[in-house]
N, C-alpha and C. Protein backbone atom coordinates (compact mmCIF):
# COMPACT_ATOMS: atom_id res chain seq x y z
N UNK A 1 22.44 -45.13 7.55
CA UNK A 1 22.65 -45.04 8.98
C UNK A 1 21.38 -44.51 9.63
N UNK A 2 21.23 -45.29 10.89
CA UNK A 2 20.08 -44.50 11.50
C UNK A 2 20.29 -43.75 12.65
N UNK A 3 18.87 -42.50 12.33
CA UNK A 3 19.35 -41.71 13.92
C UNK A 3 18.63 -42.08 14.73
N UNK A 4 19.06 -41.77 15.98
CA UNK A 4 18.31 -41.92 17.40
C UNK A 4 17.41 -40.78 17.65
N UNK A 5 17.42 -39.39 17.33
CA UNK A 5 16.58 -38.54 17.00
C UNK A 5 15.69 -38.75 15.57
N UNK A 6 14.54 -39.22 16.04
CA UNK A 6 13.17 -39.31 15.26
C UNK A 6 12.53 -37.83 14.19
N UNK A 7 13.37 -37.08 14.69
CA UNK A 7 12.62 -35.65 14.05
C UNK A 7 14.07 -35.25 13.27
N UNK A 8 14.59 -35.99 13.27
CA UNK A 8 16.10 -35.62 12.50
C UNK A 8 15.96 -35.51 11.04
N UNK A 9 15.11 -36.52 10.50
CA UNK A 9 15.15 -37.05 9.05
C UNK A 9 14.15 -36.35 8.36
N UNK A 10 13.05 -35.78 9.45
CA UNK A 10 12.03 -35.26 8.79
C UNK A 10 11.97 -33.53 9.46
N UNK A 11 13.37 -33.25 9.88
CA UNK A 11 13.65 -31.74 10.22
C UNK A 11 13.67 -31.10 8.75
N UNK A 12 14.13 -31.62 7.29
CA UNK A 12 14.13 -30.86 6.37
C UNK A 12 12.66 -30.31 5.53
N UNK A 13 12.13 -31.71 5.52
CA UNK A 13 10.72 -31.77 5.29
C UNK A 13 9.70 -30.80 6.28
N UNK A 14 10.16 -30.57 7.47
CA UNK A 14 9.48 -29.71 8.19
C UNK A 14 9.54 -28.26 8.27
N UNK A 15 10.84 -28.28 7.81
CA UNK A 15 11.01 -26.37 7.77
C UNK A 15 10.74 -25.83 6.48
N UNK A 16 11.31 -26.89 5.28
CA UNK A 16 10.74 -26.16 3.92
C UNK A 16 9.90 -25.54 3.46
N UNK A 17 8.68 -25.90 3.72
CA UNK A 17 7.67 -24.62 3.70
C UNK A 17 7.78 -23.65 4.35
N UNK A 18 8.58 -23.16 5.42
CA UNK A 18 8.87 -22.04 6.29
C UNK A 18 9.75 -21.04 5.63
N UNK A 19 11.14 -22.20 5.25
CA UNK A 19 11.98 -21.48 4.68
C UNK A 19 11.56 -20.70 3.16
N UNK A 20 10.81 -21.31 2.57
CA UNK A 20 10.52 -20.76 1.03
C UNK A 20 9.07 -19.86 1.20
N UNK A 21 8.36 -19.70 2.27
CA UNK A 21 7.66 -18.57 3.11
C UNK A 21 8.48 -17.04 3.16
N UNK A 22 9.80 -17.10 3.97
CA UNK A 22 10.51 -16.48 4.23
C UNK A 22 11.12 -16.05 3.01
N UNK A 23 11.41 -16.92 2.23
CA UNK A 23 12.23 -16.08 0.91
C UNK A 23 11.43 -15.23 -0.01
N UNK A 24 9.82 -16.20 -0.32
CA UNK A 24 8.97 -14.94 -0.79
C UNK A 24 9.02 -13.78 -0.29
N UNK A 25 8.81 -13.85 1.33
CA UNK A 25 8.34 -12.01 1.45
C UNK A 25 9.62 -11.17 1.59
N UNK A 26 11.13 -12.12 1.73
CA UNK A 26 11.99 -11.07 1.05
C UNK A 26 12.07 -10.51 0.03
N UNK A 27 11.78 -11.47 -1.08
CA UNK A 27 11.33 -10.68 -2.43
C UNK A 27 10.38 -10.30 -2.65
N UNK A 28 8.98 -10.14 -1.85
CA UNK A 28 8.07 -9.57 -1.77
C UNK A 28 8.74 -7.73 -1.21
N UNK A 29 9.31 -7.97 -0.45
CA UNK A 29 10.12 -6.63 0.13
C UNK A 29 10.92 -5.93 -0.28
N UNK A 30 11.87 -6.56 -0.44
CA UNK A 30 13.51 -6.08 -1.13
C UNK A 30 13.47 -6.06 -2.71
N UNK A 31 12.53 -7.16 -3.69
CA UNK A 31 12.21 -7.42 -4.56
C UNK A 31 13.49 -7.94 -5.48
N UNK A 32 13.55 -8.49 -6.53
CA UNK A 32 14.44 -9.29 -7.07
C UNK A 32 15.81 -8.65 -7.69
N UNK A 33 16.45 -9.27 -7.51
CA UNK A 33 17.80 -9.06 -8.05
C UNK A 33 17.58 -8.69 -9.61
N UNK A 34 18.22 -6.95 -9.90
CA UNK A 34 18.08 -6.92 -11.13
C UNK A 34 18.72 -7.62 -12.20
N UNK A 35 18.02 -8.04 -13.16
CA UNK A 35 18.42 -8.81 -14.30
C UNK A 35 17.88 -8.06 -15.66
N UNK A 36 18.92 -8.17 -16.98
CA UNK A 36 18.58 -7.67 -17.75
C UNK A 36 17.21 -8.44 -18.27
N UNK A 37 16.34 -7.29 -18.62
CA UNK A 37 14.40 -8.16 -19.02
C UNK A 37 14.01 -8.02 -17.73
N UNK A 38 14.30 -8.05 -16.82
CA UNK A 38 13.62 -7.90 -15.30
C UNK A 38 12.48 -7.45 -14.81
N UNK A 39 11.20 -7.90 -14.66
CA UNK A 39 10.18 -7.08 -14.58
C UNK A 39 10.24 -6.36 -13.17
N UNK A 40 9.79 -5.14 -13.28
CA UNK A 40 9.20 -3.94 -12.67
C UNK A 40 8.95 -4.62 -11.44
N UNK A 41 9.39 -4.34 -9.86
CA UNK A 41 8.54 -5.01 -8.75
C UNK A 41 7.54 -4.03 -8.40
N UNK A 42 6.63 -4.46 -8.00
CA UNK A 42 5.32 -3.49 -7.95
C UNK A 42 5.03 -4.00 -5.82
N UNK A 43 4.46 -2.81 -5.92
CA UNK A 43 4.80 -2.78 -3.83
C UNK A 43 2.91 -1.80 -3.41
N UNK A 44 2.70 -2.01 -2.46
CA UNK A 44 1.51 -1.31 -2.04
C UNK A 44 2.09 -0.11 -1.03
N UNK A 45 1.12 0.85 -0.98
CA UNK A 45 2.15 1.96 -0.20
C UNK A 45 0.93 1.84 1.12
N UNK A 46 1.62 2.26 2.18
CA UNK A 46 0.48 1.84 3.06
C UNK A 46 -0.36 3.01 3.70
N UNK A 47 -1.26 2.89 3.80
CA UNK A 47 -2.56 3.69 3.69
C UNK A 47 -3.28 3.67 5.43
N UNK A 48 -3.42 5.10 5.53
CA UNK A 48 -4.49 5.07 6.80
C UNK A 48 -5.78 5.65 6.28
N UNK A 49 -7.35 4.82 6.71
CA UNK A 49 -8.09 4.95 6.35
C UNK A 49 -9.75 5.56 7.57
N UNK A 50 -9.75 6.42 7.55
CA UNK A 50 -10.89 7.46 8.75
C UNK A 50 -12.04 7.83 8.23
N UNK A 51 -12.85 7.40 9.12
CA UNK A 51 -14.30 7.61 8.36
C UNK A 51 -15.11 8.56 9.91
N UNK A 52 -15.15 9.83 9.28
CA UNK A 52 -15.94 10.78 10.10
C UNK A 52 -17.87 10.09 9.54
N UNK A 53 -18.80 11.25 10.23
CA UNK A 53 -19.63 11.54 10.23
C UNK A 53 -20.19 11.88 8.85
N UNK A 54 -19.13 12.96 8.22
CA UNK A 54 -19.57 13.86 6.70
C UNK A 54 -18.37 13.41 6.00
N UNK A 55 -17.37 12.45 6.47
CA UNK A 55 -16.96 11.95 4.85
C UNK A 55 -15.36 10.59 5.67
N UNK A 56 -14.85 10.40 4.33
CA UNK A 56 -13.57 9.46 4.61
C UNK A 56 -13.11 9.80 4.39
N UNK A 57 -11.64 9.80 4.51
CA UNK A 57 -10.41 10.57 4.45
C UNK A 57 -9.13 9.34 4.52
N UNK A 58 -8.62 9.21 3.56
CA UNK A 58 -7.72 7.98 3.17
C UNK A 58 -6.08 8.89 2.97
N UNK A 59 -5.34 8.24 3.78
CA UNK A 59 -3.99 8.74 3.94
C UNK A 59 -3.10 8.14 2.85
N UNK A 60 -2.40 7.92 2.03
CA UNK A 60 -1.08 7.48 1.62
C UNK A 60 -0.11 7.47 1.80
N UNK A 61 0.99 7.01 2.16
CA UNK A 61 2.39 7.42 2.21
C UNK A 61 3.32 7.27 1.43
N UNK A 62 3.69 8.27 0.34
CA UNK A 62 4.51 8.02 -1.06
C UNK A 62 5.65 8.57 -0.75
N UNK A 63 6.19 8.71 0.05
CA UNK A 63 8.01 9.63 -0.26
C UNK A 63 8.26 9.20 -1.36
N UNK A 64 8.95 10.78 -1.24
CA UNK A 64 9.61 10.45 -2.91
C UNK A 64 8.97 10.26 -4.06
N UNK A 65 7.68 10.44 -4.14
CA UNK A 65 6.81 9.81 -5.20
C UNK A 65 6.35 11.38 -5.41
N UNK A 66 6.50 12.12 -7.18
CA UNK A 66 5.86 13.15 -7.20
C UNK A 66 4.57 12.97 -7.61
N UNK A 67 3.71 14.32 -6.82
CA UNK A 67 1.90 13.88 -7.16
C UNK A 67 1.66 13.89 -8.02
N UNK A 68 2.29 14.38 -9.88
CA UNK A 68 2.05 13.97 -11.06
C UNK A 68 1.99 12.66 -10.99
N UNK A 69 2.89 11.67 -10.09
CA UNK A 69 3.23 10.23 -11.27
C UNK A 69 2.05 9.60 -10.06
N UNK A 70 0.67 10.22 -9.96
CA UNK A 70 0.32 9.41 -8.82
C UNK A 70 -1.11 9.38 -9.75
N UNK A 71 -1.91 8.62 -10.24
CA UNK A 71 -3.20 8.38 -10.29
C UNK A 71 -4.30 7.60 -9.71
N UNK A 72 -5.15 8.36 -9.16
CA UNK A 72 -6.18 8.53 -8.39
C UNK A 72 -7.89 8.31 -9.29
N UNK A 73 -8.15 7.00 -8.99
CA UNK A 73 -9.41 6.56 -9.73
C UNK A 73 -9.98 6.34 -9.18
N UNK A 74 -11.69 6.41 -9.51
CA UNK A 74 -12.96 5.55 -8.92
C UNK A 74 -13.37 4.82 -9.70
N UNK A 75 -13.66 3.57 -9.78
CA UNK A 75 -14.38 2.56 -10.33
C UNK A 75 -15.33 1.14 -9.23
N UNK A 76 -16.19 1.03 -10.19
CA UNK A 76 -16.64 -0.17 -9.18
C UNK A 76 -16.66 0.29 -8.01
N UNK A 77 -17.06 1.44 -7.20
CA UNK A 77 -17.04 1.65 -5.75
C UNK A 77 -15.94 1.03 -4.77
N UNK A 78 -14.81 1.44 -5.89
CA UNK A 78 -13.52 1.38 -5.35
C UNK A 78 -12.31 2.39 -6.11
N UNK A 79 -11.49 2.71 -4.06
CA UNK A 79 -10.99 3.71 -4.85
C UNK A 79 -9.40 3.16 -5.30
N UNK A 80 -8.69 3.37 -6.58
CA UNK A 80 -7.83 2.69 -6.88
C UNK A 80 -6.42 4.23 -7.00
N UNK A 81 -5.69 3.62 -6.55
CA UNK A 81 -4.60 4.16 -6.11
C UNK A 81 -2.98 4.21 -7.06
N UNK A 82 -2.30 4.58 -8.08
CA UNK A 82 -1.80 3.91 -8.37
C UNK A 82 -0.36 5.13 -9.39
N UNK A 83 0.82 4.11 -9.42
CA UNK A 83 1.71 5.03 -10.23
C UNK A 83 3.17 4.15 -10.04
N UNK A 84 4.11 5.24 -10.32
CA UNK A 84 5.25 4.77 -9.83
C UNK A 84 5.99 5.56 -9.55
N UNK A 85 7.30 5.22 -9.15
CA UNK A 85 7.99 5.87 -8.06
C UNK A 85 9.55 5.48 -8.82
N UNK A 86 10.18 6.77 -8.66
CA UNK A 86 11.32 6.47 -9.16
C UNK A 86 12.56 7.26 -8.23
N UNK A 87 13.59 6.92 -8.06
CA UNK A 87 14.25 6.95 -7.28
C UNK A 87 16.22 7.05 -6.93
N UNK A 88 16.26 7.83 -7.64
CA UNK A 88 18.18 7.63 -7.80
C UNK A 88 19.08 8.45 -6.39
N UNK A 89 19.93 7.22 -6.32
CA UNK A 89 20.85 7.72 -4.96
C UNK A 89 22.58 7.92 -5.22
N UNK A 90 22.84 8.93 -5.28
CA UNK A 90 24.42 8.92 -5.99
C UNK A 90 25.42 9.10 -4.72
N UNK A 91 26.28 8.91 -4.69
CA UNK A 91 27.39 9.13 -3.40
C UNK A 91 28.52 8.92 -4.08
N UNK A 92 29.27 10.25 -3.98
CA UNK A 92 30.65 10.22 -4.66
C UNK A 92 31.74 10.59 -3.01
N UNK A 93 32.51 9.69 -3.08
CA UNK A 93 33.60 9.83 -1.90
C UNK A 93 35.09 9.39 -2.72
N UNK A 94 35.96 9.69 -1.79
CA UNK A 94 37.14 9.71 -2.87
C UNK A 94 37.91 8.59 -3.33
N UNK A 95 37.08 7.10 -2.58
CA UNK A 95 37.53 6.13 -3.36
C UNK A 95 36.61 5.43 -4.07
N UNK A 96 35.44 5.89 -4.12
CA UNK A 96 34.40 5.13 -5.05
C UNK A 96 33.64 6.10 -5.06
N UNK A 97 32.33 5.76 -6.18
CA UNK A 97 31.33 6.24 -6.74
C UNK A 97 30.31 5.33 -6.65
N UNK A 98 29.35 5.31 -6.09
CA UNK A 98 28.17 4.50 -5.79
C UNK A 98 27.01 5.21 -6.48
N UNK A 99 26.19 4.74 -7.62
CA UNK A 99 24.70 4.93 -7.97
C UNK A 99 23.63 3.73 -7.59
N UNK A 100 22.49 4.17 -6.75
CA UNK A 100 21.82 3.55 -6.81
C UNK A 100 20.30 3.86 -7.19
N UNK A 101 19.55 3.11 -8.08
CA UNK A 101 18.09 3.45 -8.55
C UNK A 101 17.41 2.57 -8.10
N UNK A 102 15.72 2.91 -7.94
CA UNK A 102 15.15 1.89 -7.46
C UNK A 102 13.63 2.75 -8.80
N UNK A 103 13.07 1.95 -9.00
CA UNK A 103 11.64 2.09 -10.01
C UNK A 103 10.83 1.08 -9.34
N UNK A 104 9.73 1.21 -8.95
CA UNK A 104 8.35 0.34 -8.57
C UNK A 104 7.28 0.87 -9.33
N UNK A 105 6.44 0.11 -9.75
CA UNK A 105 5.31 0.43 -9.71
C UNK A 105 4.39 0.41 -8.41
N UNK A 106 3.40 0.81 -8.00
CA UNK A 106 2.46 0.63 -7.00
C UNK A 106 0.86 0.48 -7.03
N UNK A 107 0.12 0.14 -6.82
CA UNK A 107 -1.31 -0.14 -6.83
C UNK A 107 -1.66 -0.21 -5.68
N UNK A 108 -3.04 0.37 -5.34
CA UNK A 108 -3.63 0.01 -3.82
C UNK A 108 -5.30 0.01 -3.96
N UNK A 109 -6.06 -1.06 -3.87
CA UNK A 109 -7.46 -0.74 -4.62
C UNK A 109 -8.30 -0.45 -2.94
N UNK A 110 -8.86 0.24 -2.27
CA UNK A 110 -9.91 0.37 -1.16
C UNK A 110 -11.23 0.29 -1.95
N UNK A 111 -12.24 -0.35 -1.21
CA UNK A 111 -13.66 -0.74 -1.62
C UNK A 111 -14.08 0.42 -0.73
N UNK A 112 -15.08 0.90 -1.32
CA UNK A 112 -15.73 2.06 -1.01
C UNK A 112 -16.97 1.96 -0.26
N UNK A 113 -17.20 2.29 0.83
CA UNK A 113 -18.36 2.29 1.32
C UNK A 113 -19.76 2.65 0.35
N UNK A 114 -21.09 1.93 0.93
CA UNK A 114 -22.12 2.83 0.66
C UNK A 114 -22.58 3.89 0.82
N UNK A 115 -23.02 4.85 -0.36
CA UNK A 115 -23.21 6.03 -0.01
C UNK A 115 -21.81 7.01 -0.03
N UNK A 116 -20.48 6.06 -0.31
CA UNK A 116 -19.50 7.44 -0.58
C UNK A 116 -20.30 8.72 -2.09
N UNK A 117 -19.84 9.65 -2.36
CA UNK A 117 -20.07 10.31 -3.07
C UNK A 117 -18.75 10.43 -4.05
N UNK A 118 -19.00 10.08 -5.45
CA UNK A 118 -17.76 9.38 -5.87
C UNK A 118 -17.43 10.61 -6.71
N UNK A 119 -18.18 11.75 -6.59
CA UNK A 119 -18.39 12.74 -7.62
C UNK A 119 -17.33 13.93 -7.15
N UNK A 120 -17.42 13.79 -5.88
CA UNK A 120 -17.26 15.41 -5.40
C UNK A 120 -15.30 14.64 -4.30
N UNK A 121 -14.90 13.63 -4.72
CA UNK A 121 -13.96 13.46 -4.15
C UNK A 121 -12.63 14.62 -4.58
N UNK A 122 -12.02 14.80 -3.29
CA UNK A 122 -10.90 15.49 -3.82
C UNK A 122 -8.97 15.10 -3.37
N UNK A 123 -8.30 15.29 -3.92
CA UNK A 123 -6.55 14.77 -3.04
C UNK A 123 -5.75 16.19 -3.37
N UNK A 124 -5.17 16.00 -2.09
CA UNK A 124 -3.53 16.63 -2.13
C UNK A 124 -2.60 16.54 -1.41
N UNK A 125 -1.53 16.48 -1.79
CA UNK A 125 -0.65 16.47 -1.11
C UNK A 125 0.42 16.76 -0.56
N UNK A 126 1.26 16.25 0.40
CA UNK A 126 2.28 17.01 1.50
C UNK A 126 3.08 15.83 2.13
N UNK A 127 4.09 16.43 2.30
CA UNK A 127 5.13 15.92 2.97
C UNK A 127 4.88 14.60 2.43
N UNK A 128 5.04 14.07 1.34
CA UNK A 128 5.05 12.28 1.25
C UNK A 128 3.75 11.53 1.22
N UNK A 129 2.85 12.60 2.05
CA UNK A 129 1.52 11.97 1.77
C UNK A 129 0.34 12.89 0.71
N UNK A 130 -0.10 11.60 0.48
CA UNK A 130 -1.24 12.15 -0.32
C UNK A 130 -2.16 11.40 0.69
N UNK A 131 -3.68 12.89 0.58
CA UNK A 131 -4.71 12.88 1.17
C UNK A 131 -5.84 13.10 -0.02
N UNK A 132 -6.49 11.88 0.16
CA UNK A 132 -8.01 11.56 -0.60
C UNK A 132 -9.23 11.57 0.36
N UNK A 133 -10.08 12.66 0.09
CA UNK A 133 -11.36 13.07 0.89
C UNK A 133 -12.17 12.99 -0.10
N UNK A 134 -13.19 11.56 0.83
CA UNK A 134 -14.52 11.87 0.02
C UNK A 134 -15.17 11.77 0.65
N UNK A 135 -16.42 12.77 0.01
CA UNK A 135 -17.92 13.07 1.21
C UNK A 135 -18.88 11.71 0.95
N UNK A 136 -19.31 12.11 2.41
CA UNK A 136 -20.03 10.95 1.92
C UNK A 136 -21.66 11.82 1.46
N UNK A 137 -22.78 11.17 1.13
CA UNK A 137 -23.78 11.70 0.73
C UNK A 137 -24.56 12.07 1.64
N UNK A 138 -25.71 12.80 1.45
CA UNK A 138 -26.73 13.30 2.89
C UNK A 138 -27.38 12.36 3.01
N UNK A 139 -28.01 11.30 2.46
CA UNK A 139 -28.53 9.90 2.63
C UNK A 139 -27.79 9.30 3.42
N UNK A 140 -26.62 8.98 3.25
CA UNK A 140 -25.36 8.55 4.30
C UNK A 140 -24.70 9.14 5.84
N UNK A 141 -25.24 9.96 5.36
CA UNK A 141 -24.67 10.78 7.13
C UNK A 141 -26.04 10.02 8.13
N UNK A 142 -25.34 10.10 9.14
CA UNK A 142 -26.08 9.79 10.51
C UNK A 142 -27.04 11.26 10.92
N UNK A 143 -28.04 10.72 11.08
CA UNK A 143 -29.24 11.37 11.60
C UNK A 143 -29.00 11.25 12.95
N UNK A 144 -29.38 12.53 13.73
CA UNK A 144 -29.72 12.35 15.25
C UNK A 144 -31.24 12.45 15.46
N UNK A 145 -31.97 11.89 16.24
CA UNK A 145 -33.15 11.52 16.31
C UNK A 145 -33.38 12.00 18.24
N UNK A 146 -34.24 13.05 18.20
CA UNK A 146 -34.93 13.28 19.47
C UNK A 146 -35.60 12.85 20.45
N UNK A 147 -34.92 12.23 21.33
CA UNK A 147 -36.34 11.55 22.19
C UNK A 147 -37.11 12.81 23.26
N UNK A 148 -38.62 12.45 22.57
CA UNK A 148 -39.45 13.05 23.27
C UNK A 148 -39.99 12.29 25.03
N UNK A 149 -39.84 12.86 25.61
CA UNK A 149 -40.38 12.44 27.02
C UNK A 149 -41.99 12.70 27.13
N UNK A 150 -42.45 11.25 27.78
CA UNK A 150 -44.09 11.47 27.56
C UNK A 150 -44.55 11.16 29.28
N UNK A 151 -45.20 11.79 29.58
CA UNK A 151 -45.66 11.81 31.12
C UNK A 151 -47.14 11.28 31.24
């Protein structure tokens, strides 16, 4: 049978890439339905990143994540971010019992400016975040330069 709408036949062909767009970054998000063998979903935690005068200062946001299970590397003039996070939610009410767990791994790699100082970096943290400060070097800091007035 034919339609009188021209975009009818090729409405499926047109959204499919949209629709299977959309289902990745739900499971990019929500991550997959557990199955026994199920691998680990791994998630980036999101990061604010400030660069003063005398150094950078890189934010994390881990709730829930203790700063043991958190490792903090330099390599390659990048700083790599990384651990996991584990997570159990229990609710007992008087007609059910609900457990829920969640486990991620996480990774976050930032490329490091020139001139960070990869030596003297330091982190700690609070309330959910972890804070990574690194100086930058005296080669790297901004010079102020005098202008002389000539008459």
């Amino acid at each position: 049978m034919r339609t009188l709408i021209p975009w009818r036949r090729t409405n499926r062909l047109f959204m499919e890439p949209f629709r299977e767009e959309v289902n990745e970054l739900f499971q990019r998000f929500f991550g997959a339905p557990a199955e026994e063998g199920a691998v680990v979903q791994a998630w980036s935690p999101r990061v604010d990143v400030e660069e003063t005068e005398k150094e950078i200062v890189v934010k994390a946001d881990l709730p829930g994540v203790d700063p043991k299970d958190v490792e903090i590397t330099v390599a390659d003039g990048a700083l790599v971010l990384k651990g996991e996070k584990k997570e159990e939610k229990e609710e007992k009410k008087k007609n059910y019992h609900r457990v829920e767990r969640f486990v991620g791994q996480f990774y976050r790699e930032l490329a490091l400016p020139p001139g960070a100082d990869a030596e003297k970096i330091s982190a700690s943290s609070a309330k959910g975040v972890i804070t990574v400060t690194i100086p930058k070097t005296a080669a790297a800091q901004p010079k102020k330069v005098t202008v002389k007035a000539q008459d």
